[in-house]
C-alpha atoms as a PDB file:
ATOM      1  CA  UNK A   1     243.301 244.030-110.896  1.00  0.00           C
ATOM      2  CA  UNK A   2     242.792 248.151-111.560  1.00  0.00           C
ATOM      3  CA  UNK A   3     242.017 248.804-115.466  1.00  0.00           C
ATOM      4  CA  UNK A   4     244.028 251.535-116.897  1.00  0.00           C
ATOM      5  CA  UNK A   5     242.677 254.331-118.135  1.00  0.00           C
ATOM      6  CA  UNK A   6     242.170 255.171-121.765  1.00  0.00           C
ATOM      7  CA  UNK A   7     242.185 258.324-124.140  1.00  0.00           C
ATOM      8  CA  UNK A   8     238.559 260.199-124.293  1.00  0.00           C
ATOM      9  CA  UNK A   9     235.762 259.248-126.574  1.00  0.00           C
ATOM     10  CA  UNK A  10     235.725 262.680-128.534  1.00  0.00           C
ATOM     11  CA  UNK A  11     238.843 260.975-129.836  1.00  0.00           C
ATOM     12  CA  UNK A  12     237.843 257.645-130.075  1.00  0.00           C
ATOM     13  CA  UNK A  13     237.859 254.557-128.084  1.00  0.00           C
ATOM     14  CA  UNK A  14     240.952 252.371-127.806  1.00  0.00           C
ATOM     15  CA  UNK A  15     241.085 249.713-130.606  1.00  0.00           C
ATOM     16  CA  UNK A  16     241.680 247.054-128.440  1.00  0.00           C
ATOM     17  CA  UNK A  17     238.517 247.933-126.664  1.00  0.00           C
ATOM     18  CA  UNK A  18     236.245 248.240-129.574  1.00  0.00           C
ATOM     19  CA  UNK A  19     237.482 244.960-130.387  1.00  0.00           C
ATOM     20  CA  UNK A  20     236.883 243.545-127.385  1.00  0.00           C
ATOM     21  CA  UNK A  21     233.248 244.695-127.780  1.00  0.00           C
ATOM     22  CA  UNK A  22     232.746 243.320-131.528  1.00  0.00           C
ATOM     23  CA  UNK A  23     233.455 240.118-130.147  1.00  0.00           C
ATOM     24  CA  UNK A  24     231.014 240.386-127.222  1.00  0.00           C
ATOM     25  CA  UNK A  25     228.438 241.631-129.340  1.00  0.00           C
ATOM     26  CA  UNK A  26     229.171 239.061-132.245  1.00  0.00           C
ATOM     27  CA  UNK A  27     229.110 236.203-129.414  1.00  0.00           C
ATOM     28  CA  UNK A  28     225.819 237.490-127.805  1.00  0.00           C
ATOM     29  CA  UNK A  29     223.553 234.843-129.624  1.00  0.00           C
ATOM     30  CA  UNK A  30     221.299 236.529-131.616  1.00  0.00           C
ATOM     31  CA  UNK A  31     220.739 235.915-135.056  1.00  0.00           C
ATOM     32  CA  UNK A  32     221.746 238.517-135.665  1.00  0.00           C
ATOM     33  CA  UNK A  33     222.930 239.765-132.120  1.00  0.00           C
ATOM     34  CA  UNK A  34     221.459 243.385-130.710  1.00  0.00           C
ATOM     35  CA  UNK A  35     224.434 244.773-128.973  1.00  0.00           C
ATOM     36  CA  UNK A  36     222.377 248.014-126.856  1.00  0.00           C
ATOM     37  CA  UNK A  37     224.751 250.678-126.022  1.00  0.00           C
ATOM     38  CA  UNK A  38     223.431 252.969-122.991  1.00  0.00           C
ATOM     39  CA  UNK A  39     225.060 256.022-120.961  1.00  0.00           C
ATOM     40  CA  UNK A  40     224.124 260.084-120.069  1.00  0.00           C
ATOM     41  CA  UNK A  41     224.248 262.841-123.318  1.00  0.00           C
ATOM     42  CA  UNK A  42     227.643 263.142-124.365  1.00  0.00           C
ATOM     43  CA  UNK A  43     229.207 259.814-123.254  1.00  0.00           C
ATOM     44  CA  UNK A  44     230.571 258.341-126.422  1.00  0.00           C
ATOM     45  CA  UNK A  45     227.823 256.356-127.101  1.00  0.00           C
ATOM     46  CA  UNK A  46     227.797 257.290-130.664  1.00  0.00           C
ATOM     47  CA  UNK A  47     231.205 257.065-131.158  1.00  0.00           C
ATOM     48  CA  UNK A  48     231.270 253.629-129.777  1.00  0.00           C
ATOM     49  CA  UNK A  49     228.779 252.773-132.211  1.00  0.00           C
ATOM     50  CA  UNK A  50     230.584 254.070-135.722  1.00  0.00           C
ATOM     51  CA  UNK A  51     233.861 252.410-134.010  1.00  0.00           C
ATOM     52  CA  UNK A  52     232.121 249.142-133.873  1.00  0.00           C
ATOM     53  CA  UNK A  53     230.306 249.273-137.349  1.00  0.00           C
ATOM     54  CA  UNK A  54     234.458 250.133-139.001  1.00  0.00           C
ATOM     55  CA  UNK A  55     235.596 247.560-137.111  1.00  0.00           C
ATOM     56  CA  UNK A  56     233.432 244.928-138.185  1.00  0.00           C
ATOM     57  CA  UNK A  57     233.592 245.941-141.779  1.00  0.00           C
ATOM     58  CA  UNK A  58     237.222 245.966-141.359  1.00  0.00           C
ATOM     59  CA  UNK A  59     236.888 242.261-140.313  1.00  0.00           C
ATOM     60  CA  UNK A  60     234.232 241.466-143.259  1.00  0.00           C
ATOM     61  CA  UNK A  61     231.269 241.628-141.107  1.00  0.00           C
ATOM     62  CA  UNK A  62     228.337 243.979-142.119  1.00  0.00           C
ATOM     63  CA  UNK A  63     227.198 245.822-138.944  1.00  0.00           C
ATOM     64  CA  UNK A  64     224.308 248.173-138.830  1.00  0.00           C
ATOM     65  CA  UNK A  65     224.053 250.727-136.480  1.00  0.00           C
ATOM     66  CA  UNK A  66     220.610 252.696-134.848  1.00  0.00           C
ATOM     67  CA  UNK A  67     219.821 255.385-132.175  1.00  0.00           C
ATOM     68  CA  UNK A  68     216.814 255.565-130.181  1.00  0.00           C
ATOM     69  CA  UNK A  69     217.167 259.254-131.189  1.00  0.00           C
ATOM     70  CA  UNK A  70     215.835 258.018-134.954  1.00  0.00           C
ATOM     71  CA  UNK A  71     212.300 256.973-133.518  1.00  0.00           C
ATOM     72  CA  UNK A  72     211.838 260.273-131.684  1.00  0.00           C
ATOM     73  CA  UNK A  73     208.288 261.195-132.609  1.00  0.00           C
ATOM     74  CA  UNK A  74     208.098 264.022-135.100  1.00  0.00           C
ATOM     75  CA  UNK A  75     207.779 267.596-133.857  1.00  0.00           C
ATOM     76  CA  UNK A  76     203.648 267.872-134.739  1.00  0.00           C
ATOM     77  CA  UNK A  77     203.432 264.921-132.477  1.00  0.00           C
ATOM     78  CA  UNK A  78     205.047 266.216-129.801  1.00  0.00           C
ATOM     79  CA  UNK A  79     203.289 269.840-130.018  1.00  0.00           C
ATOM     80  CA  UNK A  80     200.324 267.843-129.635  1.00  0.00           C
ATOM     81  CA  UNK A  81     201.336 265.716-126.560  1.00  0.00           C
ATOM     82  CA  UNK A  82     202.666 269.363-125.252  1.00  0.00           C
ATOM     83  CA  UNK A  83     199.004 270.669-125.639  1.00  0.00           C
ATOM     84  CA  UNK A  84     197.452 267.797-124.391  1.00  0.00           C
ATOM     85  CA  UNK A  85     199.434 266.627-121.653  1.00  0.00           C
ATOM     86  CA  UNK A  86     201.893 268.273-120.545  1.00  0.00           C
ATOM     87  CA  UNK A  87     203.745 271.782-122.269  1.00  0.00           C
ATOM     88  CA  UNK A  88     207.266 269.878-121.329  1.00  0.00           C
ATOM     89  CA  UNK A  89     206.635 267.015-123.903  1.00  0.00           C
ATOM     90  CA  UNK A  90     207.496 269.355-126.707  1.00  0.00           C
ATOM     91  CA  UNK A  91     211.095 268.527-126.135  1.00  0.00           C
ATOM     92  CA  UNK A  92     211.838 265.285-127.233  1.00  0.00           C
ATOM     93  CA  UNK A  93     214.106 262.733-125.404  1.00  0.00           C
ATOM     94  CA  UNK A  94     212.005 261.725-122.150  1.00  0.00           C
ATOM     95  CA  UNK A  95     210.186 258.442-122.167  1.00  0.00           C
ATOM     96  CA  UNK A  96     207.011 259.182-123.860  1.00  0.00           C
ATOM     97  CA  UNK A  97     208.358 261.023-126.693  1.00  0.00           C
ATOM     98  CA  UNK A  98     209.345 257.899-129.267  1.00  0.00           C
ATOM     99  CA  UNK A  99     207.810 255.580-131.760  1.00  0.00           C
ATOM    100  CA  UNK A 100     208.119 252.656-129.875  1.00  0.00           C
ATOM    101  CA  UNK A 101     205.904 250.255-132.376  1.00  0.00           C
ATOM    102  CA  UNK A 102     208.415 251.590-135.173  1.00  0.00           C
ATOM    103  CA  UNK A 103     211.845 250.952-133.503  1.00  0.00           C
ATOM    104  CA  UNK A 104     210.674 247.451-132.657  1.00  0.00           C
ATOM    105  CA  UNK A 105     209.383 247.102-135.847  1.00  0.00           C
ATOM    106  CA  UNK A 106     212.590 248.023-137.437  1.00  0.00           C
ATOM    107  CA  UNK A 107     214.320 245.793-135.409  1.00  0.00           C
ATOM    108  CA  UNK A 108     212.644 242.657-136.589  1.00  0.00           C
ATOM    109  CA  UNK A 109     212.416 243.868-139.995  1.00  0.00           C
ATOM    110  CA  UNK A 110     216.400 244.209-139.717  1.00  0.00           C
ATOM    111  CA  UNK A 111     216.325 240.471-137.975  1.00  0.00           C
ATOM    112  CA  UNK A 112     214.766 239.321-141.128  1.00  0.00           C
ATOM    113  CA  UNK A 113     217.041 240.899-143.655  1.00  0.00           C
ATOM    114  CA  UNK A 114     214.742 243.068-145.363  1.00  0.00           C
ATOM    115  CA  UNK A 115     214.273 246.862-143.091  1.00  0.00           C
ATOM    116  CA  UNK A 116     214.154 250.580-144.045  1.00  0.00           C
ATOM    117  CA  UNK A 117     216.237 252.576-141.213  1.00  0.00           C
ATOM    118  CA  UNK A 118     214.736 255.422-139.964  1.00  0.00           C
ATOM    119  CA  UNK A 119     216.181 259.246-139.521  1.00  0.00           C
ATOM    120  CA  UNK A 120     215.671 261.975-137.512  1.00  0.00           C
ATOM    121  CA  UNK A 121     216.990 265.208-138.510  1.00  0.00           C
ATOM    122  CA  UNK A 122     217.751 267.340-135.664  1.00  0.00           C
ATOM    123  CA  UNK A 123     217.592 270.616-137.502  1.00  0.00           C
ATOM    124  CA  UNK A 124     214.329 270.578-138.866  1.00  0.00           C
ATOM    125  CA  UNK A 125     213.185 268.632-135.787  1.00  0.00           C
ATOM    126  CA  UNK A 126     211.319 266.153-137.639  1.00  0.00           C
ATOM    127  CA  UNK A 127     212.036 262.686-138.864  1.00  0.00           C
ATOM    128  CA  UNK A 128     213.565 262.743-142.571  1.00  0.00           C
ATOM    129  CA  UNK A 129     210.473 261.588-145.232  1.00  0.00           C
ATOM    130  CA  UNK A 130     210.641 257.516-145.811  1.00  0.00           C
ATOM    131  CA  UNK A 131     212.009 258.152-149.087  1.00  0.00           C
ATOM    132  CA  UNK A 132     215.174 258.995-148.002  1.00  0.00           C
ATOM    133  CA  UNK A 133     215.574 255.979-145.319  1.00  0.00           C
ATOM    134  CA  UNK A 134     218.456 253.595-145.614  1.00  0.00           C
ATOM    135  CA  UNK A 135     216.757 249.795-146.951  1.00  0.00           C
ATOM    136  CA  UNK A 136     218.692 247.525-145.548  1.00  0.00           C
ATOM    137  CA  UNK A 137     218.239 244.335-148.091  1.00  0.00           C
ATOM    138  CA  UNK A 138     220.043 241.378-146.371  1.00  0.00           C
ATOM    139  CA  UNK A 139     219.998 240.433-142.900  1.00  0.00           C
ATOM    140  CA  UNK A 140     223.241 242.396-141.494  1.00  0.00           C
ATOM    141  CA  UNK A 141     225.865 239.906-138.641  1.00  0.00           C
ATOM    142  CA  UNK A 142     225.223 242.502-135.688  1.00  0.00           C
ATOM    143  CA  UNK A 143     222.966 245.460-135.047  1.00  0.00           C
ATOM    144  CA  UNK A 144     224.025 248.033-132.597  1.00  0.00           C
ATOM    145  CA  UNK A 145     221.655 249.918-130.512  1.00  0.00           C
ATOM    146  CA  UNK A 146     222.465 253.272-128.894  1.00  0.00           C
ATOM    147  CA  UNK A 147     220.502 255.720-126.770  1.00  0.00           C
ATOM    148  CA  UNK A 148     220.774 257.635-123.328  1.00  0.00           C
ATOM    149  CA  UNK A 149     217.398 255.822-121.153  1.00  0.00           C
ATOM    150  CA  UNK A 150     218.275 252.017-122.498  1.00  0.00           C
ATOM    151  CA  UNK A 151     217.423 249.437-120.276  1.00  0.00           C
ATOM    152  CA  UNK A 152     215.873 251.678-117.694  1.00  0.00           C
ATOM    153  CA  UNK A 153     212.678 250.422-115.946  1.00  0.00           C
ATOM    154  CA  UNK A 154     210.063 253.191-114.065  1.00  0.00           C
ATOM    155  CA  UNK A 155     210.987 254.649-110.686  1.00  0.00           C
ATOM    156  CA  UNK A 156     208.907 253.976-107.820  1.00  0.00           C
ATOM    157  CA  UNK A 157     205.612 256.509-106.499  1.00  0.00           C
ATOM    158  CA  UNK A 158     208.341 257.815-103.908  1.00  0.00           C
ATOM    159  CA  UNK A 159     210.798 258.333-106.133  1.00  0.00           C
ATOM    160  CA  UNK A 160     208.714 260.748-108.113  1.00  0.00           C
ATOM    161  CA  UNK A 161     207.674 262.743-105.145  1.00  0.00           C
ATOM    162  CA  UNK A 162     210.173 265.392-104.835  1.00  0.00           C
ATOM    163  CA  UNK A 163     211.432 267.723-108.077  1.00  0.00           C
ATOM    164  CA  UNK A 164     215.201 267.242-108.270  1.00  0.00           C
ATOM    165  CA  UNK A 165     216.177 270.478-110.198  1.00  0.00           C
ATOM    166  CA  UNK A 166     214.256 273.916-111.376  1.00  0.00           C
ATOM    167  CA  UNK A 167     213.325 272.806-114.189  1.00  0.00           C
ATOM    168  CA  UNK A 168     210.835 270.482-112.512  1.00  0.00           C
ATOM    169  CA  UNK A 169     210.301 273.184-109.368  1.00  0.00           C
ATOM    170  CA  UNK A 170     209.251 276.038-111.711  1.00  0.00           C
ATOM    171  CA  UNK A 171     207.220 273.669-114.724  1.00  0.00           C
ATOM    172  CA  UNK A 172     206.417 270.270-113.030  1.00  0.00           C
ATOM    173  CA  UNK A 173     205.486 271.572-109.670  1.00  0.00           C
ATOM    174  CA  UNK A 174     202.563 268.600-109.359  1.00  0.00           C
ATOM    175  CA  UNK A 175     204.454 266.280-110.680  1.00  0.00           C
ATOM    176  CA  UNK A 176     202.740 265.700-113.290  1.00  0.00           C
ATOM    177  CA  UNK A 177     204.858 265.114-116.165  1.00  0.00           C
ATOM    178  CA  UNK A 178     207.427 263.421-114.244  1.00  0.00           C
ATOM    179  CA  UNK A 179     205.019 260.875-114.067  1.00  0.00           C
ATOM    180  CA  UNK A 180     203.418 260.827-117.450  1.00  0.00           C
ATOM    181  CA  UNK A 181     206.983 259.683-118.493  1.00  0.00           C
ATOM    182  CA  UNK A 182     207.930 257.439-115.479  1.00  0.00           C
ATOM    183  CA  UNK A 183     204.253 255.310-117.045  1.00  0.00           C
ATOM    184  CA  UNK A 184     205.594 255.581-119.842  1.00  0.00           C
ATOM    185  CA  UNK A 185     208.830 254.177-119.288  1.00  0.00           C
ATOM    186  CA  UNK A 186     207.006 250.513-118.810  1.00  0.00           C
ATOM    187  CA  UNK A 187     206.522 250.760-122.413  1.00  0.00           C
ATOM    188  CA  UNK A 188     209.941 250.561-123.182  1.00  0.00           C
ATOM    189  CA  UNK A 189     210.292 247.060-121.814  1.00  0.00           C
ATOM    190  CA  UNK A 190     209.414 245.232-124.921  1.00  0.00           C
ATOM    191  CA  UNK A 191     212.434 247.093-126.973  1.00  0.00           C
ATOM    192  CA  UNK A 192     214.553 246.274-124.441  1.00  0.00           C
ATOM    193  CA  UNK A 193     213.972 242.459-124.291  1.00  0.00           C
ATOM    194  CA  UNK A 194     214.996 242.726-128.146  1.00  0.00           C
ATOM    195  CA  UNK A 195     218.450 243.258-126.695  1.00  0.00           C
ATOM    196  CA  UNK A 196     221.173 240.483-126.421  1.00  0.00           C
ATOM    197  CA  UNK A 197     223.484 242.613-124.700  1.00  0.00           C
ATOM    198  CA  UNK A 198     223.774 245.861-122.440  1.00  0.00           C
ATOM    199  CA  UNK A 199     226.829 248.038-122.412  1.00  0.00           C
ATOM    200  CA  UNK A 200     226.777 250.909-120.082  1.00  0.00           C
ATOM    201  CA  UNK A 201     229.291 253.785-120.290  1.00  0.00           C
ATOM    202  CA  UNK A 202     229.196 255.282-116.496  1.00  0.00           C
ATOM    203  CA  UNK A 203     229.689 258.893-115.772  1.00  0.00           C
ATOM    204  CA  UNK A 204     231.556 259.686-112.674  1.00  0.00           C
ATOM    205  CA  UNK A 205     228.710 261.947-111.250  1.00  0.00           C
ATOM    206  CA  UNK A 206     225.812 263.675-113.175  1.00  0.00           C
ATOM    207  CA  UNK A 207     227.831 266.880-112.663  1.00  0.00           C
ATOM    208  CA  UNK A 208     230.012 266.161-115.819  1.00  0.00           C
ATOM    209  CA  UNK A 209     226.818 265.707-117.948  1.00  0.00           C
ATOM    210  CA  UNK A 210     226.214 269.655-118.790  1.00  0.00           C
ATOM    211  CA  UNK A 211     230.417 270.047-119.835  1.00  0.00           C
ATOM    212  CA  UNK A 212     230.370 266.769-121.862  1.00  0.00           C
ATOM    213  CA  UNK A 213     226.626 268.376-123.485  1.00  0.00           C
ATOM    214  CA  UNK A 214     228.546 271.603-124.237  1.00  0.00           C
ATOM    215  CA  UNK A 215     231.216 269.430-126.040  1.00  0.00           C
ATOM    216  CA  UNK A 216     228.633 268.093-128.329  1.00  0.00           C
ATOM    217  CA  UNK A 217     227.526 271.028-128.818  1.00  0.00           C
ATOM    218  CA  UNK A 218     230.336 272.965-130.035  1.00  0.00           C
ATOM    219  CA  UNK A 219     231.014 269.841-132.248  1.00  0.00           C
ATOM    220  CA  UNK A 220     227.507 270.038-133.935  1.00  0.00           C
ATOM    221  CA  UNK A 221     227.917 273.858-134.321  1.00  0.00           C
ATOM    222  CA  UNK A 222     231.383 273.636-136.347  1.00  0.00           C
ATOM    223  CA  UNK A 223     230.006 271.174-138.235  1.00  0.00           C
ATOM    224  CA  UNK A 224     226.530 272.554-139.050  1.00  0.00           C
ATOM    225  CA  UNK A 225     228.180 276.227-139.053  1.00  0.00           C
ATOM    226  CA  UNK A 226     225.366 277.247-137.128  1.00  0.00           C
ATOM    227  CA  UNK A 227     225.588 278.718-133.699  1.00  0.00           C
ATOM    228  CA  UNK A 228     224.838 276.265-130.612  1.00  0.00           C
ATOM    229  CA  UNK A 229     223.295 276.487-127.378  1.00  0.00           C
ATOM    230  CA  UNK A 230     224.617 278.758-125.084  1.00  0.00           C
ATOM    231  CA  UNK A 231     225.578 277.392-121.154  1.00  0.00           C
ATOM    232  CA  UNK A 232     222.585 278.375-119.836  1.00  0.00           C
ATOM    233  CA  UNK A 233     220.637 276.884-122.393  1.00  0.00           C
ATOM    234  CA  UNK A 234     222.181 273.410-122.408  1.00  0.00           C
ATOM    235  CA  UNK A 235     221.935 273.821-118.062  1.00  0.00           C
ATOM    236  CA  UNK A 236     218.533 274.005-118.404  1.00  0.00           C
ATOM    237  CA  UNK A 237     218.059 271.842-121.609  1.00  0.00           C
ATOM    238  CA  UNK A 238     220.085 268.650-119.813  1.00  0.00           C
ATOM    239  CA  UNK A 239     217.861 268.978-116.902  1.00  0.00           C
ATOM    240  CA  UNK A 240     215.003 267.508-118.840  1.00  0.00           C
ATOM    241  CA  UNK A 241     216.770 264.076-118.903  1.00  0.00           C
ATOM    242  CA  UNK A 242     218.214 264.529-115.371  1.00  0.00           C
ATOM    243  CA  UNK A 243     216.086 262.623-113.096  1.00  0.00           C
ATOM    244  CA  UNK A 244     216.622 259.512-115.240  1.00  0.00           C
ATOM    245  CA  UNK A 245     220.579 259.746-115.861  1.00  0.00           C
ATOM    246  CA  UNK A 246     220.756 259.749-112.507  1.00  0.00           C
ATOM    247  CA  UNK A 247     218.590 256.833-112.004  1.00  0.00           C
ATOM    248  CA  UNK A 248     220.356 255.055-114.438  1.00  0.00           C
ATOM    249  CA  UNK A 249     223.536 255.527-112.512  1.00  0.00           C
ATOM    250  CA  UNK A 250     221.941 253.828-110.123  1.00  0.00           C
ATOM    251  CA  UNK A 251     220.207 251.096-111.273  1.00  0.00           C
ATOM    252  CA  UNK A 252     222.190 250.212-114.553  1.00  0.00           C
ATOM    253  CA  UNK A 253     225.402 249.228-113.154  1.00  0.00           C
ATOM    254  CA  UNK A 254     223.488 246.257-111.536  1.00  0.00           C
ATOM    255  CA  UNK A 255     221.978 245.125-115.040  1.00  0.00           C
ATOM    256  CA  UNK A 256     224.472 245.630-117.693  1.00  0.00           C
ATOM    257  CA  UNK A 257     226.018 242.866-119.135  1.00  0.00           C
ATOM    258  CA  UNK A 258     229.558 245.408-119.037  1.00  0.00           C
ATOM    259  CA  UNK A 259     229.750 248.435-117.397  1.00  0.00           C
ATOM    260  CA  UNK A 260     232.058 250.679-118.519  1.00  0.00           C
ATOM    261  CA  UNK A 261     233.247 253.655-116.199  1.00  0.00           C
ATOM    262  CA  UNK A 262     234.050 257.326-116.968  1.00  0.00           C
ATOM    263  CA  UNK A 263     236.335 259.866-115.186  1.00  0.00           C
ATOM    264  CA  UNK A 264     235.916 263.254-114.806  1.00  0.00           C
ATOM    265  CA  UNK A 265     238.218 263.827-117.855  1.00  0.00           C
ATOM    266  CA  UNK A 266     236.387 261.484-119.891  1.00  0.00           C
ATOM    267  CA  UNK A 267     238.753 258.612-120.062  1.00  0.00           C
ATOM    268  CA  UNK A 268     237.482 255.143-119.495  1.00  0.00           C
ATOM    269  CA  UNK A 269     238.161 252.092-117.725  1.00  0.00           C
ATOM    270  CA  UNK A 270     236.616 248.391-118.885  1.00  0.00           C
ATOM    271  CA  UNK A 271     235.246 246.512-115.753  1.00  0.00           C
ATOM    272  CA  UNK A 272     234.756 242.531-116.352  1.00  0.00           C
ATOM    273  CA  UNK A 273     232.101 241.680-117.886  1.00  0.00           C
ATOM    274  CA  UNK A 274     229.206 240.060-115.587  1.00  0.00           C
ATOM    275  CA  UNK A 275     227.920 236.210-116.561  1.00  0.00           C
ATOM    276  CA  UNK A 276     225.086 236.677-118.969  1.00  0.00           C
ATOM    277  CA  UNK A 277     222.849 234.298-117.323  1.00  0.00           C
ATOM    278  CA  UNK A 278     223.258 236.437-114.357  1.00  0.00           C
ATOM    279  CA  UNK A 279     222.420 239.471-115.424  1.00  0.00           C
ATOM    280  CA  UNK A 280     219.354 238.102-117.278  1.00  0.00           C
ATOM    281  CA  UNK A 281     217.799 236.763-114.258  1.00  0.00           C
ATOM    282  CA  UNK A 282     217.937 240.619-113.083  1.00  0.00           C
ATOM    283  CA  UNK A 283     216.163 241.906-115.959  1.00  0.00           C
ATOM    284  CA  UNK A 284     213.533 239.476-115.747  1.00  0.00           C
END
């Protein structure tokens, strides 16, 4: 049976659907259950997350939401991995560039009902001082889990042969950073096993990904008031994350607990959920 297609995430998910995934998530069997949420820059991702976290309050269930973008590393951390490494690693985003030990730290702190959540403010490019983290002082019914590479495991030496866009032509010529951060996607695989379910949100074609950035963008602008990116800049900005938004279109589908697909105008259609057991035998 054909799912029919629902309004755009800029204007939030369907109820229905949100509820549909509070239940998942609340079912998932963790105590309390990490409900990941993965898919390319400007997917809804986010707003699937605040949905979920009303919804549950709405229900009487305290629901705590986090984004991998909160453990980037701060910017003098970066600069330094730029100098010593590779110039490229000054942006953040790729594997490589977050505190892994602090996001799974911050997980099982949450798990245990006593956690500070960390921030990362985008403006300053920095993370916010501890001082101004949320503590979070009982353990919360659900965590949700949010951010574009999520359950994505390295590429193979092939893979990494060939650059895929300019950005890699004209600065990664050798290859060389491309796989810096393909090692250092293994290093993810610990966070990931801290999750009791993967939702994917799947893009019709990487194509959309640089009009779907530009829509975030113009969002964040109004409400900084603060100019954005212009369309070159986000073209060239969103092909730092390329290579592995595509291989996640590839490879996630097949490991997601529910994959969730995208059309060109952003709508969405729900595909069944897979068996659990299933797709943890794949991640294994």
């Amino acid at each position: 049976m054909s799912a029919r297609l629902h309004p755009a995430p800029d204007r939030g998910f369907p109820p229905a659907f949100v509820g549909q995934c509070l239940d998942e998530a609340l079912a998932a069997g963790g105590r309390p259950p990490v409900f990941a949420i993965a898919g390319a820059q400007g997917s809804g991702k986010s707003t699937l997350a605040e949905q979920l976290v009303r919804a549950g309050t709405q229900r009487g269930f305290d629901v705590v939401a986090l984004s991998l973008d909160d453990f980037y590393l701060p910017r003098r951390e970066r600069r330094r991995l730029a100098r010593e490494v590779h110039p490229l690693l000054a942006t953040r985003g790729p594997p490589g560039t977050h505190d892994l030990a602090l996001a799974c730290a911050t997980l099982d702190a949450l798990r245990r009902g006593d956690a500070r959540l960390p921030r990362f403010d985008k403006l300053t490019d920095t993370r916010r001082p501890p001082s101004r983290w949320r503590h979070v002082q009982a353990r919360p019914d659900l965590i949700v889990f949010e951010g574009w590479l999520l359950g994505l495991a390295p590429q193979s030496v092939a893979q990494l042969e060939n650059p895929i866009n300019a950005l890699e032509r004209e600065q990664d010529a050798d290859g060389g950073w491309r796989r810096w951060c393909n090692t250092r996607l293994a290093d993810y695989a610990p966070l990931w096993r801290r999750f009791d379910r993967l939702l994917y949100l799947q893009a019709p074609s990487f194509a959309v990904v640089p009009d779907w950035r530009a829509q975030q963008e113009r969002a964040l602008a109004a409400d900084r008031s603060l100019p954005g990116m212009s369309r070159a800049g986000i073209e060239r900005f969103v092909q730092h994350y390329e290579r592995l938004t595509r291989h996640g279109m590839k490879t996630l589908p097949g490991i997601a607990d529910r994959v969730v697909r995208l059309d060109d105008a952003h709508r969405v259609a729900p595909v069944s959920a897979r068996n659990p057991a299933d797709v943890r035998k794949r991640r294994s």
